[in-house]
C-alpha atoms as a PDB file:
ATOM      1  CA  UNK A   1     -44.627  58.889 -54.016  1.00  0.00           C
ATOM      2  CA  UNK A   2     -43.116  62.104 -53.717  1.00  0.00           C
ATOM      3  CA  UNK A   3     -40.387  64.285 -54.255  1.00  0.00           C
ATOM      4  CA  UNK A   4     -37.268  65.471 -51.732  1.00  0.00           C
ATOM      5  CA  UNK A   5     -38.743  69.044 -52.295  1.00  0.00           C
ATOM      6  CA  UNK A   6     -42.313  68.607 -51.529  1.00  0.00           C
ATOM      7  CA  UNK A   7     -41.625  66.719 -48.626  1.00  0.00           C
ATOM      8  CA  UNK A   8     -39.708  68.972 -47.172  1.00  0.00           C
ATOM      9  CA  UNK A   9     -42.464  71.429 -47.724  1.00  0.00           C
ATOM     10  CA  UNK A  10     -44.975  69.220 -46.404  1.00  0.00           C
ATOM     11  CA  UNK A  11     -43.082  68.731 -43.069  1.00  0.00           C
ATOM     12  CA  UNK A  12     -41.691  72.197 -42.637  1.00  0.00           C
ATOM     13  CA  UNK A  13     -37.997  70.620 -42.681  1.00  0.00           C
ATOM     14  CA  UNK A  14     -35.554  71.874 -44.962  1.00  0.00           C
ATOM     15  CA  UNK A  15     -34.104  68.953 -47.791  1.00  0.00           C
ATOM     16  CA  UNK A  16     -30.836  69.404 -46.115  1.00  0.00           C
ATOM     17  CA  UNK A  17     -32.126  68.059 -43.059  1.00  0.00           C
ATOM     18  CA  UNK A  18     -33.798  64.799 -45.164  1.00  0.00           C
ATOM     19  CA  UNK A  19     -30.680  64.161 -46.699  1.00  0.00           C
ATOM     20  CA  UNK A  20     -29.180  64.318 -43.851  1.00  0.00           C
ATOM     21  CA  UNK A  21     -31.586  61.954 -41.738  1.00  0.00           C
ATOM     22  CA  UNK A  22     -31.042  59.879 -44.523  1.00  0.00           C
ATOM     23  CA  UNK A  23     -27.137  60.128 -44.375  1.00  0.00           C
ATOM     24  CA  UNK A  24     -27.659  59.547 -41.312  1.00  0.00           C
ATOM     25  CA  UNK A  25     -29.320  55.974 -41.432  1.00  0.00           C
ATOM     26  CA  UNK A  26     -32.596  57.314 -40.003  1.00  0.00           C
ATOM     27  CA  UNK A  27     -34.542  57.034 -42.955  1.00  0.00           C
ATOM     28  CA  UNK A  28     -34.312  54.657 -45.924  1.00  0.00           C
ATOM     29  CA  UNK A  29     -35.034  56.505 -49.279  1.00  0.00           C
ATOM     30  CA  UNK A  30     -36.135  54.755 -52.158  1.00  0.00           C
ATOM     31  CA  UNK A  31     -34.789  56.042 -55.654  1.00  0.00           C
ATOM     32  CA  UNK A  32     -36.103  55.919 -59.109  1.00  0.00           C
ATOM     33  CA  UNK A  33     -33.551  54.785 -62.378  1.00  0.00           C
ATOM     34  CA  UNK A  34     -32.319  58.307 -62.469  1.00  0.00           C
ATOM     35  CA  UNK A  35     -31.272  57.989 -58.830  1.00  0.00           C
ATOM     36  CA  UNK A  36     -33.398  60.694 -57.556  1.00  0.00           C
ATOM     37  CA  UNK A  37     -35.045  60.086 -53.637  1.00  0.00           C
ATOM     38  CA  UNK A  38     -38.779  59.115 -53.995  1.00  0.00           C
ATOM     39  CA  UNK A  39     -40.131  59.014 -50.879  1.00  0.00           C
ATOM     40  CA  UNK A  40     -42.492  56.527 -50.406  1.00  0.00           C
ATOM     41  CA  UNK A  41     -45.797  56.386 -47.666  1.00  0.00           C
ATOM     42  CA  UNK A  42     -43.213  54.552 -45.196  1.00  0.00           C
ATOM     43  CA  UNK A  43     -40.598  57.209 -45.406  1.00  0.00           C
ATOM     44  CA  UNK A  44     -42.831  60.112 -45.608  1.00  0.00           C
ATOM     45  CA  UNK A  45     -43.819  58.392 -41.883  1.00  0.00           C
ATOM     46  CA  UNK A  46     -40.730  58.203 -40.734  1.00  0.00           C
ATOM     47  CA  UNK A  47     -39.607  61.437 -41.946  1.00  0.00           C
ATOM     48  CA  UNK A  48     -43.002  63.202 -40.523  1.00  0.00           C
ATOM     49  CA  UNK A  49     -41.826  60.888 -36.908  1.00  0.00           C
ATOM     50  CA  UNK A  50     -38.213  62.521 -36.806  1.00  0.00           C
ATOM     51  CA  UNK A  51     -39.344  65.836 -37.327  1.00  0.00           C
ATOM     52  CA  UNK A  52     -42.130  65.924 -34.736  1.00  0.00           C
ATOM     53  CA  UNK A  53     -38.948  64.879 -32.518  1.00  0.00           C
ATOM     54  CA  UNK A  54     -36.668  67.191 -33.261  1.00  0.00           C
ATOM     55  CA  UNK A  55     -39.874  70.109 -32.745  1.00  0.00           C
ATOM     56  CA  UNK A  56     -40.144  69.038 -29.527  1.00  0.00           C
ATOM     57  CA  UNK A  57     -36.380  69.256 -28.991  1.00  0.00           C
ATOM     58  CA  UNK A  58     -35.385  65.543 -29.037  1.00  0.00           C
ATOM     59  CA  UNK A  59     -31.933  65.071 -29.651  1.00  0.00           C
ATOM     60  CA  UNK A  60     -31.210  62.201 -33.204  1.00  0.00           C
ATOM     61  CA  UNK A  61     -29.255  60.624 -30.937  1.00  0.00           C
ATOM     62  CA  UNK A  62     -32.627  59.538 -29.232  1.00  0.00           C
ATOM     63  CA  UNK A  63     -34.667  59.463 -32.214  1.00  0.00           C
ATOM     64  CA  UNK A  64     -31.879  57.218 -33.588  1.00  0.00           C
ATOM     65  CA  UNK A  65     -32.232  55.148 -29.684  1.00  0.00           C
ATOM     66  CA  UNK A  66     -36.680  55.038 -30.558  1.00  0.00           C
ATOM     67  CA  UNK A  67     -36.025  54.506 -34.108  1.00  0.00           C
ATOM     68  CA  UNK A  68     -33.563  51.523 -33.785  1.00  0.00           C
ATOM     69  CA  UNK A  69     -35.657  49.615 -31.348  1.00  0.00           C
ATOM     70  CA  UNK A  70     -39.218  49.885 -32.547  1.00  0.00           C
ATOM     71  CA  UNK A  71     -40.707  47.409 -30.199  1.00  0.00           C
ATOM     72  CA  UNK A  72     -39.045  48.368 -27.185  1.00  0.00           C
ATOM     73  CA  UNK A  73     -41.461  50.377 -25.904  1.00  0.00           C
ATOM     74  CA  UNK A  74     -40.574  51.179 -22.092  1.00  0.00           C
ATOM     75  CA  UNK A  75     -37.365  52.465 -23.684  1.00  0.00           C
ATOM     76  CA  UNK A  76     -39.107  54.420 -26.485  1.00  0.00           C
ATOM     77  CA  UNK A  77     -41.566  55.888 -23.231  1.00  0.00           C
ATOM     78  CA  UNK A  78     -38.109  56.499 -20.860  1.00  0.00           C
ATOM     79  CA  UNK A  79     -36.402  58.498 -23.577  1.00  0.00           C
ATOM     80  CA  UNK A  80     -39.604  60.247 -24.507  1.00  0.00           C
ATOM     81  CA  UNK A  81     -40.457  61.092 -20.779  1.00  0.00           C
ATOM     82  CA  UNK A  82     -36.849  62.490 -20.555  1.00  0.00           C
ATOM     83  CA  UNK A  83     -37.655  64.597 -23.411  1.00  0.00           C
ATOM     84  CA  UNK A  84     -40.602  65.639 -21.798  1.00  0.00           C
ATOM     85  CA  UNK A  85     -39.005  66.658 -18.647  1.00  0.00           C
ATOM     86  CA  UNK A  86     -36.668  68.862 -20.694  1.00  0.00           C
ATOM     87  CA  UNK A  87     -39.880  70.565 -22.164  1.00  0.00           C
ATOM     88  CA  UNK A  88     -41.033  71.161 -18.510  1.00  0.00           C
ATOM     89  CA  UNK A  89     -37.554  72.301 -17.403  1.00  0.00           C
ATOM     90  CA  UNK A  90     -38.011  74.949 -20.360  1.00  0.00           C
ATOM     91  CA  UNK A  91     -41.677  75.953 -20.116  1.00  0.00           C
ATOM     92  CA  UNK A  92     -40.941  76.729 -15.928  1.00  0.00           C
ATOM     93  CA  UNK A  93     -38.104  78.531 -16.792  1.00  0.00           C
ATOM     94  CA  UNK A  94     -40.297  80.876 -19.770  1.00  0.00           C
ATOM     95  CA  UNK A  95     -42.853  81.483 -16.876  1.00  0.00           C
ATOM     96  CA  UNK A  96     -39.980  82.914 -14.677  1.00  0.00           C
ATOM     97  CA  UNK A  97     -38.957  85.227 -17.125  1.00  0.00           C
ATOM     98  CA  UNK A  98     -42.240  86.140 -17.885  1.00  0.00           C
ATOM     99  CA  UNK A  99     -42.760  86.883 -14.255  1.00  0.00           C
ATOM    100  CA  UNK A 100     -39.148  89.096 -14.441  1.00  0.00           C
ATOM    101  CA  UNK A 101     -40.616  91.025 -17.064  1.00  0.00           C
ATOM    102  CA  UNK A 102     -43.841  91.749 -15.583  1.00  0.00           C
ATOM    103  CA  UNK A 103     -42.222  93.042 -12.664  1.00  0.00           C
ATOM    104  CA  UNK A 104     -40.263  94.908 -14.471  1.00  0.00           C
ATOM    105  CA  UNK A 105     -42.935  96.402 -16.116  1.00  0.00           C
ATOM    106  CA  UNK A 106     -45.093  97.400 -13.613  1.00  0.00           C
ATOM    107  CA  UNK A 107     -41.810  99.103 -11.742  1.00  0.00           C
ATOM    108  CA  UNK A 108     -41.418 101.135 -14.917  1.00  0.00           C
ATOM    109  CA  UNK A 109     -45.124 102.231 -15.064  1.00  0.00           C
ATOM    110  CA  UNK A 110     -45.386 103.280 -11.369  1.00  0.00           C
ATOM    111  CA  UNK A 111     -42.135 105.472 -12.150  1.00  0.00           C
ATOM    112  CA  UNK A 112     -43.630 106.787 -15.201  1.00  0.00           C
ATOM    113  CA  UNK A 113     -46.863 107.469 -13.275  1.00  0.00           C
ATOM    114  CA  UNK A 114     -44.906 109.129 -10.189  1.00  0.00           C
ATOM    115  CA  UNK A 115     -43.046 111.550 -12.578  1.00  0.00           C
ATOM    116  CA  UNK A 116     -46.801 112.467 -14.224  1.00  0.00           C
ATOM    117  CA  UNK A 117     -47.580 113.629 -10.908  1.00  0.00           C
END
C-alpha cells in the first residue's frame, strides 16, 4: 500500500495527474476510513501502465480504448502501432532538423574560416 504522494514520486507523474486518471475512471483507488487514496499493487500497475502511455505520447483517449478492453488484443496492438507510427513521424522529423542545423553550422564555420583568412 502506498500513498498518493509517493506514488507520484515513484512514477515521475504529478498527484494531479493520479487524481485525475482516477477522475477520470482510469484507475480505481482504494481508500482507507479516513477517505484518503491507498493505492494498492493493482493500481500502482495500472497507474505505472498509463504513465508509460502518456511518455510515449499516447493520447487517454487510447489508454482509456486499451484500458477498457483488456483482452482485445489486436485492438490494444492497432492503437499501440498507431502510437508508434506517431513516434516515427516525430523521431524522422528530429533527424531533419538535426540535419538543418548541421548545415547550418558548417555554413557558419566556413564563413567564419573565410573571414580568418
Amino acid at each position: 500500500m502506498a500513498s498518493i504522494q509517493e506514488v507520484a514520486e515513484q512514477l515521475g507523474v504529478s498527484t494531479h495527474a493520479l487524481r485525475y486518471y482516477e477522475k477520470e475512471g482510469l484507475i480505481a483507488v482504494p481508500r482507507d476510513a479516513h477517505g484518503n487514496r491507498v493505492f494498492d499493487e493493482e493500481s500502482i500497475s495500472s497507474a505505472r501502465f498509463i504513465a508509460t502511455c502518456r511518455q510515449a505520447g499516447m493520447s487517454l483517449a487510447d489508454i482509456r480504448t486499451i484500458l477498457s478492453n483488456p483482452h482485445d488484443h489486436a485492438l490494444s496492438i492497432e492503437v499501440m502501432e498507431r502510437a508508434r507510427v506517431k513516434i516515427e513521424n516525430e523521431i524522422l522529423g528530429l533527424q531533419l532538423n538535426l540535419e538543418h542545423l548541421d548545415r547550418r553550422i558548417q555554413e557558419h564555420r566556413r564563413q567564419l574560416g573565410d573571414a580568418a583568412q
